[in-house]
C-alpha atoms as a PDB file:
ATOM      1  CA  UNK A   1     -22.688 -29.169 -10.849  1.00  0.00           C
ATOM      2  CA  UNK A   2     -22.638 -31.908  -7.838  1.00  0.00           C
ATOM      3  CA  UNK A   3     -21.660 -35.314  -9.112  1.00  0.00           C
ATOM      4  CA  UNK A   4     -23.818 -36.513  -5.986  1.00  0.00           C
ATOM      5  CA  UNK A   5     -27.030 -34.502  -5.721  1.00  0.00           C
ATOM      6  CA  UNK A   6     -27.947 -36.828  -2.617  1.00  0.00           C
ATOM      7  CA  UNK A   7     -25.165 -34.977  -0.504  1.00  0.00           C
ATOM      8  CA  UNK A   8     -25.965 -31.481   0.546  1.00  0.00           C
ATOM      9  CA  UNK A   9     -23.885 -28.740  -0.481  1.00  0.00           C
ATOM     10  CA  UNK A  10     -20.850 -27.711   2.206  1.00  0.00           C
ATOM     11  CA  UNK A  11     -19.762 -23.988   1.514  1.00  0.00           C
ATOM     12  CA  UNK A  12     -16.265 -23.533   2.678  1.00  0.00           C
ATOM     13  CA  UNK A  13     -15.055 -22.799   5.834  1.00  0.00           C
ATOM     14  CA  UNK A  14     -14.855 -19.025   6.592  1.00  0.00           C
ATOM     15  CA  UNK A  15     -11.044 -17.848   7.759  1.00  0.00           C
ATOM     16  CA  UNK A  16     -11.151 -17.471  11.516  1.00  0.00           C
ATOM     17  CA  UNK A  17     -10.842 -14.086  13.287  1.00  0.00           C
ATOM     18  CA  UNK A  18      -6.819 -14.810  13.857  1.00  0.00           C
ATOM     19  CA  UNK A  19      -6.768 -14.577   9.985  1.00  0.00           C
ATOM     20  CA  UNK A  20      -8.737 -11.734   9.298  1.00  0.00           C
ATOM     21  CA  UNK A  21      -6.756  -9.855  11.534  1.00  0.00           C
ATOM     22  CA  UNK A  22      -3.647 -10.961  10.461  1.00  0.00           C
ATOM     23  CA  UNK A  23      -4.746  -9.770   6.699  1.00  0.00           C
ATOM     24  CA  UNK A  24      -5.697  -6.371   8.065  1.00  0.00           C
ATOM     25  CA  UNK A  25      -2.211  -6.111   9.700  1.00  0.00           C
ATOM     26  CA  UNK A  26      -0.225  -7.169   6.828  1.00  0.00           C
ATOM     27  CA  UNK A  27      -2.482  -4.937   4.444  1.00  0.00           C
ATOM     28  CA  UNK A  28      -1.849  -1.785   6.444  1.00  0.00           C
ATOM     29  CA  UNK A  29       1.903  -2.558   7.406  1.00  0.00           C
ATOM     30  CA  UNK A  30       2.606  -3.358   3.545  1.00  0.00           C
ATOM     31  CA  UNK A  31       0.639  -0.038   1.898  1.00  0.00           C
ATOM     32  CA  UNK A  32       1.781   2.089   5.176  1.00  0.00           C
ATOM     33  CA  UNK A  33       5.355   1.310   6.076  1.00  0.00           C
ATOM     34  CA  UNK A  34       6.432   1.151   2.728  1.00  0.00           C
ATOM     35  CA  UNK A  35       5.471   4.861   1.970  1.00  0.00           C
ATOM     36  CA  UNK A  36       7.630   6.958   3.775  1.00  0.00           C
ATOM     37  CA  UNK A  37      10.304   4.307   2.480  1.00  0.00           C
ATOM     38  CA  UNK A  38       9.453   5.190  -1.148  1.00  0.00           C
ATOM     39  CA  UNK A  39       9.036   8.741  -0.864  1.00  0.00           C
ATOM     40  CA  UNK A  40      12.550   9.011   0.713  1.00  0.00           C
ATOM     41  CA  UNK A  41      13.941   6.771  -2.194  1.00  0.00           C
ATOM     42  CA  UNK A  42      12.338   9.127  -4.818  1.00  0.00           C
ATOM     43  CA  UNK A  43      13.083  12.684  -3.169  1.00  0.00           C
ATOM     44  CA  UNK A  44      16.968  11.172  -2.954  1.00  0.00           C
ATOM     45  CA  UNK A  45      16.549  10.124  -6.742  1.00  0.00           C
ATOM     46  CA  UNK A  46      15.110  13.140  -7.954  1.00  0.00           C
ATOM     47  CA  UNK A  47      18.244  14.898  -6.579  1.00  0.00           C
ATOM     48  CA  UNK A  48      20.983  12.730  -7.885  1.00  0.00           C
ATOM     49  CA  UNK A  49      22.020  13.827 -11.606  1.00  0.00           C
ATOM     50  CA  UNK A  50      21.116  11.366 -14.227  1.00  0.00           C
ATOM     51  CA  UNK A  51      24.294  10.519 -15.449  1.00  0.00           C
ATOM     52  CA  UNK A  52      22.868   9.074 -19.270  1.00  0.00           C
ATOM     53  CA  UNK A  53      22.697  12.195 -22.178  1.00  0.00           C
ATOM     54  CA  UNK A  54      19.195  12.198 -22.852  1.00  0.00           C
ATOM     55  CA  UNK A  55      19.582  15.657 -24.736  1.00  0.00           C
ATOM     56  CA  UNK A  56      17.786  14.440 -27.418  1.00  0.00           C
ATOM     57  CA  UNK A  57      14.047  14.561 -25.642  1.00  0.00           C
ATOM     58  CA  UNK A  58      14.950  18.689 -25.015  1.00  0.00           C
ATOM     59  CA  UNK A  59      15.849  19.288 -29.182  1.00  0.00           C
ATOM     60  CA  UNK A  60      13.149  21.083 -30.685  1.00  0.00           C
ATOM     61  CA  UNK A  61      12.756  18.663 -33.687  1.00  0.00           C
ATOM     62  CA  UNK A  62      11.615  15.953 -31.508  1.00  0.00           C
ATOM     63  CA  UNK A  63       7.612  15.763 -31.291  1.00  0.00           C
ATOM     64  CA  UNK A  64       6.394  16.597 -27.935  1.00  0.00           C
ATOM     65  CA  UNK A  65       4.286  13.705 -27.407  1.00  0.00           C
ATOM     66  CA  UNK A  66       7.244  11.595 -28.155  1.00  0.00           C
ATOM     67  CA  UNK A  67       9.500  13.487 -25.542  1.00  0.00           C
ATOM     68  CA  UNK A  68       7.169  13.628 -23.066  1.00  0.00           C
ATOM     69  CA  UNK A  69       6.459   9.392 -23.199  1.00  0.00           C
ATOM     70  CA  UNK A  70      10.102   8.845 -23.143  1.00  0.00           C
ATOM     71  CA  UNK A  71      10.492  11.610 -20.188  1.00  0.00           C
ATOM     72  CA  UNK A  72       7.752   9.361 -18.283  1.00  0.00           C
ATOM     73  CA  UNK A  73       9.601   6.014 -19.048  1.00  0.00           C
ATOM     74  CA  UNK A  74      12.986   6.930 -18.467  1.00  0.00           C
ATOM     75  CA  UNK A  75      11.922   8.592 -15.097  1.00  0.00           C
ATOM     76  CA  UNK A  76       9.912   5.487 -14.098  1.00  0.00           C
ATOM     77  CA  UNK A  77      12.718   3.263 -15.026  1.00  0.00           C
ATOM     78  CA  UNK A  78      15.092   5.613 -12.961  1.00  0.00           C
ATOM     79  CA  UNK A  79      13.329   4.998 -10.414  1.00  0.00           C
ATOM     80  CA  UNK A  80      12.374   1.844 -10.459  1.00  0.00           C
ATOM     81  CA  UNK A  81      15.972   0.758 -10.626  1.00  0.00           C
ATOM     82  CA  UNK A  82      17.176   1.800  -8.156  1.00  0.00           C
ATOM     83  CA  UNK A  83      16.387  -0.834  -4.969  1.00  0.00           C
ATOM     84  CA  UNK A  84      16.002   1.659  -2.155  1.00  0.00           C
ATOM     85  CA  UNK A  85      12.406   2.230  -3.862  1.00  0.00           C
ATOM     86  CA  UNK A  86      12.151  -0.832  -6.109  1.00  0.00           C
ATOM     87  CA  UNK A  87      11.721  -3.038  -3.062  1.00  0.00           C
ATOM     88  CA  UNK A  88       9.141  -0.990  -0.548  1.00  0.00           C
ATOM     89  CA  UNK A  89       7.242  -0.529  -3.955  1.00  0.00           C
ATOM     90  CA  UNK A  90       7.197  -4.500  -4.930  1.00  0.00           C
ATOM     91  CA  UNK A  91       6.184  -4.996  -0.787  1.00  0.00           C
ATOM     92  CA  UNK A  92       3.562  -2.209  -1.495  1.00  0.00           C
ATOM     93  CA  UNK A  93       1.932  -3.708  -4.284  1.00  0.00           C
ATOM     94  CA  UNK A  94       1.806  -7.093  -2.405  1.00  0.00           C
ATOM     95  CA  UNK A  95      -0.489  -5.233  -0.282  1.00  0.00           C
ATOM     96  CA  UNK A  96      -2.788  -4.428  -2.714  1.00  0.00           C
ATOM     97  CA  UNK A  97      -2.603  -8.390  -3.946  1.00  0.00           C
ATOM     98  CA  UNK A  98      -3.300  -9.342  -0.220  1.00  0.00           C
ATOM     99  CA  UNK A  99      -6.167  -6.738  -0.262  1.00  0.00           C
ATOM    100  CA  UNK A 100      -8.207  -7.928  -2.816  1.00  0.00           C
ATOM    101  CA  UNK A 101      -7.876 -11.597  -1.651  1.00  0.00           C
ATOM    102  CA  UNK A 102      -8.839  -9.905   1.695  1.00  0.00           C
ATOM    103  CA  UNK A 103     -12.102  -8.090   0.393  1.00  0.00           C
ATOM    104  CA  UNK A 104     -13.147 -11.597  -1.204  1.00  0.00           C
ATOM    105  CA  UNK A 105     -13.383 -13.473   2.046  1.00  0.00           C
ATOM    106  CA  UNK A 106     -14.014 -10.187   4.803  1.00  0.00           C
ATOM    107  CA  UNK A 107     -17.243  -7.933   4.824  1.00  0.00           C
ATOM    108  CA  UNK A 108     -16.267  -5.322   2.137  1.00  0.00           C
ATOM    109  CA  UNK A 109     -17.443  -2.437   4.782  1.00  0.00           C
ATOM    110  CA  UNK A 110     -15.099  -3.586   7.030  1.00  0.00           C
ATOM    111  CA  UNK A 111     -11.898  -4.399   5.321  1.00  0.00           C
ATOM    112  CA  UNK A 112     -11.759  -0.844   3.536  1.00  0.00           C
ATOM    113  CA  UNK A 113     -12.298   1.549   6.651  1.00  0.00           C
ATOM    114  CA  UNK A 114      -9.475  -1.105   8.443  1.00  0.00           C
ATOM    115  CA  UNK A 115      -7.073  -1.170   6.028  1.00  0.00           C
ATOM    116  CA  UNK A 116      -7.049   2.073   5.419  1.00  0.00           C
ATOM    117  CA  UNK A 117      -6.829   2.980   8.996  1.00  0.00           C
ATOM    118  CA  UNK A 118      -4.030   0.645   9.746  1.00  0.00           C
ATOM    119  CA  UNK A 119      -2.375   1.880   6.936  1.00  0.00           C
ATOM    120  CA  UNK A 120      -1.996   5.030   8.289  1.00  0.00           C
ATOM    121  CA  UNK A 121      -1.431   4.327  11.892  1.00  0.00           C
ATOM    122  CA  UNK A 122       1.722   2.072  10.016  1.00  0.00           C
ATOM    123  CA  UNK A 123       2.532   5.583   7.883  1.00  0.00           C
ATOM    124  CA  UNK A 124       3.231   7.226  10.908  1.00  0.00           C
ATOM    125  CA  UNK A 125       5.545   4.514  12.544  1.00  0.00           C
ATOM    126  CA  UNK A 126       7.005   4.084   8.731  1.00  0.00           C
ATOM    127  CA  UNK A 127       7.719   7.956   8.933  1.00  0.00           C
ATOM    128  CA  UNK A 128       8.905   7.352  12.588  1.00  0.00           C
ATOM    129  CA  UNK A 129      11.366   5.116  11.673  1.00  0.00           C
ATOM    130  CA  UNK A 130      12.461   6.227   7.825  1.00  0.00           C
ATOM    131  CA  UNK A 131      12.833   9.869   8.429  1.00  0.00           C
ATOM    132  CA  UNK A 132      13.338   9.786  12.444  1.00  0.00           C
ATOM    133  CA  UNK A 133      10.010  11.998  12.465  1.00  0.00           C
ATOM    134  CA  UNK A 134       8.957  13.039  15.998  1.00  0.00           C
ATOM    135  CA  UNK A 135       5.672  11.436  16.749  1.00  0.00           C
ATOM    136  CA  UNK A 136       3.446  14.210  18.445  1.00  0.00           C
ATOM    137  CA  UNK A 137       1.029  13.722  21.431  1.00  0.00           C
ATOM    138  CA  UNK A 138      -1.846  14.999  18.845  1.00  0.00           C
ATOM    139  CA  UNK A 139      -0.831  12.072  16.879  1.00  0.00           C
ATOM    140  CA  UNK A 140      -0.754   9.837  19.380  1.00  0.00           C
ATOM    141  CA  UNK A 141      -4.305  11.058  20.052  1.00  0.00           C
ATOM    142  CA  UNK A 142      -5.256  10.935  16.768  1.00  0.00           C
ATOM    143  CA  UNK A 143      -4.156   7.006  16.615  1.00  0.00           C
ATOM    144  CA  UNK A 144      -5.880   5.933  19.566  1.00  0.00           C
ATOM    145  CA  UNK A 145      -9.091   7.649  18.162  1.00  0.00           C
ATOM    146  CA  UNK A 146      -8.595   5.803  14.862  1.00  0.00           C
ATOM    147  CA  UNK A 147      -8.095   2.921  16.583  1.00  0.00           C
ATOM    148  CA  UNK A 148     -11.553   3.284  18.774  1.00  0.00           C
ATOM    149  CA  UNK A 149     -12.978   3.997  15.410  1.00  0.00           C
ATOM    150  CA  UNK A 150     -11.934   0.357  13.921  1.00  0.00           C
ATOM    151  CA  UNK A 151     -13.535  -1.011  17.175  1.00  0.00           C
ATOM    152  CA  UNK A 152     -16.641   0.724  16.401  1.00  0.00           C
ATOM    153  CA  UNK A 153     -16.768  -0.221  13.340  1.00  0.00           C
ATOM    154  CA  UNK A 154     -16.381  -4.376  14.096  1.00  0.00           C
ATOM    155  CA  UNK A 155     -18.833  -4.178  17.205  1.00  0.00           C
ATOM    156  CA  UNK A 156     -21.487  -2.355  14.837  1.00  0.00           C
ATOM    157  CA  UNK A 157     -21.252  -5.147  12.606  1.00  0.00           C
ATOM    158  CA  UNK A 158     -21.184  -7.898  15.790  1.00  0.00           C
ATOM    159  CA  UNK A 159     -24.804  -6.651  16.771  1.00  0.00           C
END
């Protein structure tokens, strides 16, 4: 309630267009570089040998709910552990902190199609750059559509 009803009511200021933007970049660079990162760190993970006995989940007088739990914890804490994935999944998950800030300021049928977009236009320079992928002319293609897309999708909502 207004401890002056007299003065009228001043919503906040809306972020500018430089800060929308800038949220749809970081958004789609955290959720999009990040993945080829983490899928690298977890195919190289899954490869090494897990140097801890953890015979006792395969013995057949353990309960198979039991094994399968502890298979699921140790392999999250396996990976998680190890910083080649630990750290592209904390930036990841940033993302998803800066996209629901995002979605409470921006025009929810906006900031999904964008982010989402960007985040794959930033997949394919993550994979670029991670795993030295060759980035095709259909891609490029396919980038600059998604890209007209995103326009299409602001100047619908400008008129």
């Amino acid at each position: 309630m207004d401890p002056n009803p007299d003065t009228p009511h001043n919503p906040p200021a809306s972020p500018g267009l430089f800060r929308y933007v800038l949220g749809f970049l970081l958004v789609g660079a955290a959720w999009g570089l990040t993945t080829p990162f983490m899928r690298r760190a977890a195919v190289a993970s899954s490869s090494i040998s897990k140097p801890e006995s953890r015979s006792w989940l395969d013995h057949p007088n353990t309960p198979w709910v039991k094994a399968k739990v502890w298979s699921i914890l140790y392999g999250v804490w396996d990976v998680l552990r190890n910083p080649a994935y630990a750290v592209p999944l904390v930036i990841n998950l940033t993302g998803s902190v800066w996209f629901f800030l995002l979605i409470g300021q921006a025009e929810l049928s906006l900031t999904v199609p964008i982010t989402n977009s960007l985040a794959f236009l930033f997949t394919v320079l993550g994979e670029w750059w991670a795993e030295k992928k060759v980035i095709t002319k259909d891609t490029w293609i396919g980038m600059a559509l998604v890209l007209g897309g995103i326009g299409l999708c602001v100047h619908s909502k400008n008129n």
